[in-house]
N, C-alpha and C. Protein backbone atom coordinates (compact mmCIF):
# COMPACT_ATOMS: atom_id res chain seq x y z
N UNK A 1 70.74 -121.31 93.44
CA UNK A 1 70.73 -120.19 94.35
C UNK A 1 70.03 -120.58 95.64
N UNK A 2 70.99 -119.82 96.60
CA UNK A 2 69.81 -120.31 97.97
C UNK A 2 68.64 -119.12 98.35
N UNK A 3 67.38 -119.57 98.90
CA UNK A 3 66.56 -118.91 99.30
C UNK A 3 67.08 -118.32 101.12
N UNK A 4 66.64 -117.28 100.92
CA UNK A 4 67.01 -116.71 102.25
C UNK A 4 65.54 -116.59 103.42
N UNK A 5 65.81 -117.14 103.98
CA UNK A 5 64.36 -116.93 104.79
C UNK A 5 64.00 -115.87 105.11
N UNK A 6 62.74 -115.27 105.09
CA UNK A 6 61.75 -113.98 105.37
C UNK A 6 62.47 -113.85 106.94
N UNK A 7 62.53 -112.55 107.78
CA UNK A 7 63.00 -112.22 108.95
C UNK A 7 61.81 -111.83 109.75
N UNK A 8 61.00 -111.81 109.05
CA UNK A 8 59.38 -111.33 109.69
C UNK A 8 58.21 -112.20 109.29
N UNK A 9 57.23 -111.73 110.02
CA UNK A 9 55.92 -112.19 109.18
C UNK A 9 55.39 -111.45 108.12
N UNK A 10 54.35 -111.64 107.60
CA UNK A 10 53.92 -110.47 106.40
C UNK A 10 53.11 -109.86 107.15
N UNK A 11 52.70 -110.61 108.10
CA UNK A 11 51.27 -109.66 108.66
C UNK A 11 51.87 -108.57 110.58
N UNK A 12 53.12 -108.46 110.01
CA UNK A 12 53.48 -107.56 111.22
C UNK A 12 53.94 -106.54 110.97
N UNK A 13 53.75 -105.26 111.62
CA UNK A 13 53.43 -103.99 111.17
C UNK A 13 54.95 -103.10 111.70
N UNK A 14 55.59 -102.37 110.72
CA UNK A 14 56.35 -102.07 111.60
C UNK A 14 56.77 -100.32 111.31
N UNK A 15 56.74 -99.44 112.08
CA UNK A 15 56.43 -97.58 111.72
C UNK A 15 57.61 -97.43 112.45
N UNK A 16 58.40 -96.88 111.34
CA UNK A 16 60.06 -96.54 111.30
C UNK A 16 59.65 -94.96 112.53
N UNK A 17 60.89 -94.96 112.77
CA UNK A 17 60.97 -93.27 113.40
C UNK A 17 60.80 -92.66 112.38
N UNK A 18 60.96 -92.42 111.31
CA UNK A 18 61.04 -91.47 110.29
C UNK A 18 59.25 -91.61 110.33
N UNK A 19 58.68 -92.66 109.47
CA UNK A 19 57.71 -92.17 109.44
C UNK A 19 56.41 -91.75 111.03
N UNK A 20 57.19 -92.06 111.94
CA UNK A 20 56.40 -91.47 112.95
C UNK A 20 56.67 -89.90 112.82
N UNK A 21 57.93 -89.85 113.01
CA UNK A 21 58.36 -88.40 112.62
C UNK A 21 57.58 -87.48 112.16
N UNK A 22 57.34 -88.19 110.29
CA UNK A 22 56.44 -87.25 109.69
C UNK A 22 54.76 -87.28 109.51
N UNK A 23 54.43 -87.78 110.16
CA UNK A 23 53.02 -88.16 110.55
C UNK A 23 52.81 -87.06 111.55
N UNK A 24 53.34 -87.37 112.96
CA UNK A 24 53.48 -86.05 113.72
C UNK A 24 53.30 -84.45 113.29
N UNK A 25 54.98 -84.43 112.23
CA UNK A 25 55.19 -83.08 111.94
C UNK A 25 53.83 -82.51 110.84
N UNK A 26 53.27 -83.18 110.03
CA UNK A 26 52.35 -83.45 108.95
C UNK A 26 50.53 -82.98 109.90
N UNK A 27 50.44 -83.67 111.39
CA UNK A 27 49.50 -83.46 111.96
C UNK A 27 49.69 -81.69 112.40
N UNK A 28 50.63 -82.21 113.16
CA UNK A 28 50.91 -80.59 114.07
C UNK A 28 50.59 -79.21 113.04
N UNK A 29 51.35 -79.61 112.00
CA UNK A 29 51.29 -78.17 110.61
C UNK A 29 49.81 -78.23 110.42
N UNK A 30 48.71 -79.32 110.07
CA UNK A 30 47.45 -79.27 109.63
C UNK A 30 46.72 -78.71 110.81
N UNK A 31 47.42 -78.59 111.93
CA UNK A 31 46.72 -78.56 113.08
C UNK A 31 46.80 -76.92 113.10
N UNK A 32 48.08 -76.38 113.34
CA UNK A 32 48.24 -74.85 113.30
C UNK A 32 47.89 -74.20 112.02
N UNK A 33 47.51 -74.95 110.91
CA UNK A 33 46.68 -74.03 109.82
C UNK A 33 45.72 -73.96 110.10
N UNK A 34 44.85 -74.77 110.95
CA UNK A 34 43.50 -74.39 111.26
C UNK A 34 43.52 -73.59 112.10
N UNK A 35 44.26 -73.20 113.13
CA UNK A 35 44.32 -72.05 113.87
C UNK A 35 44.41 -71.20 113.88
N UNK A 36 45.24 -71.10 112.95
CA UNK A 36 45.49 -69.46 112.16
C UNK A 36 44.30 -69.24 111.20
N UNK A 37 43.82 -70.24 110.77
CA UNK A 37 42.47 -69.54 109.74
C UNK A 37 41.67 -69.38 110.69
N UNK A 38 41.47 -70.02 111.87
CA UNK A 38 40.56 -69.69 112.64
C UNK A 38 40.85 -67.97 112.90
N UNK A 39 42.06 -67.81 113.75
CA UNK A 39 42.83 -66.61 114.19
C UNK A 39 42.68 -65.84 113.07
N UNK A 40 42.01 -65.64 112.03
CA UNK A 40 42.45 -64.69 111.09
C UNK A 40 40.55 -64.54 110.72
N UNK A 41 39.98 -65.20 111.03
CA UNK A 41 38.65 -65.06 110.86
C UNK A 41 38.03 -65.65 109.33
N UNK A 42 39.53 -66.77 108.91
CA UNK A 42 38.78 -67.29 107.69
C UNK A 42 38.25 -68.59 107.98
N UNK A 43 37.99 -69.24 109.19
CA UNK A 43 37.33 -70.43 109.35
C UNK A 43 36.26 -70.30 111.00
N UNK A 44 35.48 -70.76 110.77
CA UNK A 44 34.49 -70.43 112.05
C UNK A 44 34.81 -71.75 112.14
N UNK A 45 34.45 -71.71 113.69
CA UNK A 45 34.18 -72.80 114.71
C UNK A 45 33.03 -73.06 114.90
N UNK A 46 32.19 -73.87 114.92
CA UNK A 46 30.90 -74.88 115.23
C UNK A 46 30.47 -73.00 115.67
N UNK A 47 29.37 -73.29 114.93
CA UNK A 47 28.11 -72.00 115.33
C UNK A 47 27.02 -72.96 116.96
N UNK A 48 26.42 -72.10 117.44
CA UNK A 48 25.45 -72.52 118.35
C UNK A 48 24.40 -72.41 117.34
N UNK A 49 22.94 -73.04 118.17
CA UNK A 49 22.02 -73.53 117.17
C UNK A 49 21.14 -71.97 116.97
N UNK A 50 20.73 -71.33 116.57
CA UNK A 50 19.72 -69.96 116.14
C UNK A 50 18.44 -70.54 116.76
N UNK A 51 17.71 -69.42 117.24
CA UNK A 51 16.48 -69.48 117.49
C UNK A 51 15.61 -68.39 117.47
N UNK A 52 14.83 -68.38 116.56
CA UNK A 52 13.81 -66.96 116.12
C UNK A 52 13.30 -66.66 117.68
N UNK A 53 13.77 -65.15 118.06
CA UNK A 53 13.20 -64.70 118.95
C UNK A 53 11.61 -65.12 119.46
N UNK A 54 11.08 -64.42 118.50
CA UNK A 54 9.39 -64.20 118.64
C UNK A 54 8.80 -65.95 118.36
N UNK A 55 8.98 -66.98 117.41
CA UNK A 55 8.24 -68.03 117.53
C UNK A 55 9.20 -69.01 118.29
N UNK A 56 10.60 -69.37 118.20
CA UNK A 56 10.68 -70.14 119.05
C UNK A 56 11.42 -71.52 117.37
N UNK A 57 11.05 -71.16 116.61
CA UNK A 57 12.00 -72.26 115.96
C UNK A 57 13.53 -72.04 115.67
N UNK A 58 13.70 -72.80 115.03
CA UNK A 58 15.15 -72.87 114.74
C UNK A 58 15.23 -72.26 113.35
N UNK A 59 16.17 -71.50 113.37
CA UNK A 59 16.86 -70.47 111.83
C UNK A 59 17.33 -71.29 111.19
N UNK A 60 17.94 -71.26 109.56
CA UNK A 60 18.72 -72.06 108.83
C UNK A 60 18.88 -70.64 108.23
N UNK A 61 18.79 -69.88 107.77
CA UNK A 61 18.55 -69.30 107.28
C UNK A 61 18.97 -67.07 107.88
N UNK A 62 18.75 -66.23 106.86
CA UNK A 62 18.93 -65.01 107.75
C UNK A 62 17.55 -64.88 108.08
N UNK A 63 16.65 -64.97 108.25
CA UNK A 63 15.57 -64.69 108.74
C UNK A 63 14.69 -66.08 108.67
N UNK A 64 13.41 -66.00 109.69
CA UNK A 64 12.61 -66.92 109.94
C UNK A 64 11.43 -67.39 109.12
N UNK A 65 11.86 -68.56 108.87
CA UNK A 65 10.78 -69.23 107.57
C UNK A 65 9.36 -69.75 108.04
């Protein structure tokens, strides 16, 4: 039998349209579910940092430790 020679290297990379395709479509959907949970009030966005009025530290917590 004859050997057919390799048409590539092994170490070269190659991302079909298809899978660009679904990489894209796969981002975009993960992207608009976070928006809508945002939009719906089931995911918060980065809080600002708390600071107890009266001393001046920082909250973790509902009230100041």
């Amino acid at each position: 039998m004859f050997r057919s020679r390799s048409r590539c290297n092994k170490n070269d990379v190659h991302l079909d349209p298809q899978i660009l395709a679904l990489m894209a479509l796969t981002t975009g959907a993960g992207w608009l579910m976070t928006e809508a949970g945002v939009f719906k009030k089931l995911l918060e966005r980065r809080r600002e940092r708390r600071v107890c009025p009266s001393c001046g530290r920082d909250v973790d917590a509902y009230v100041c430790g």
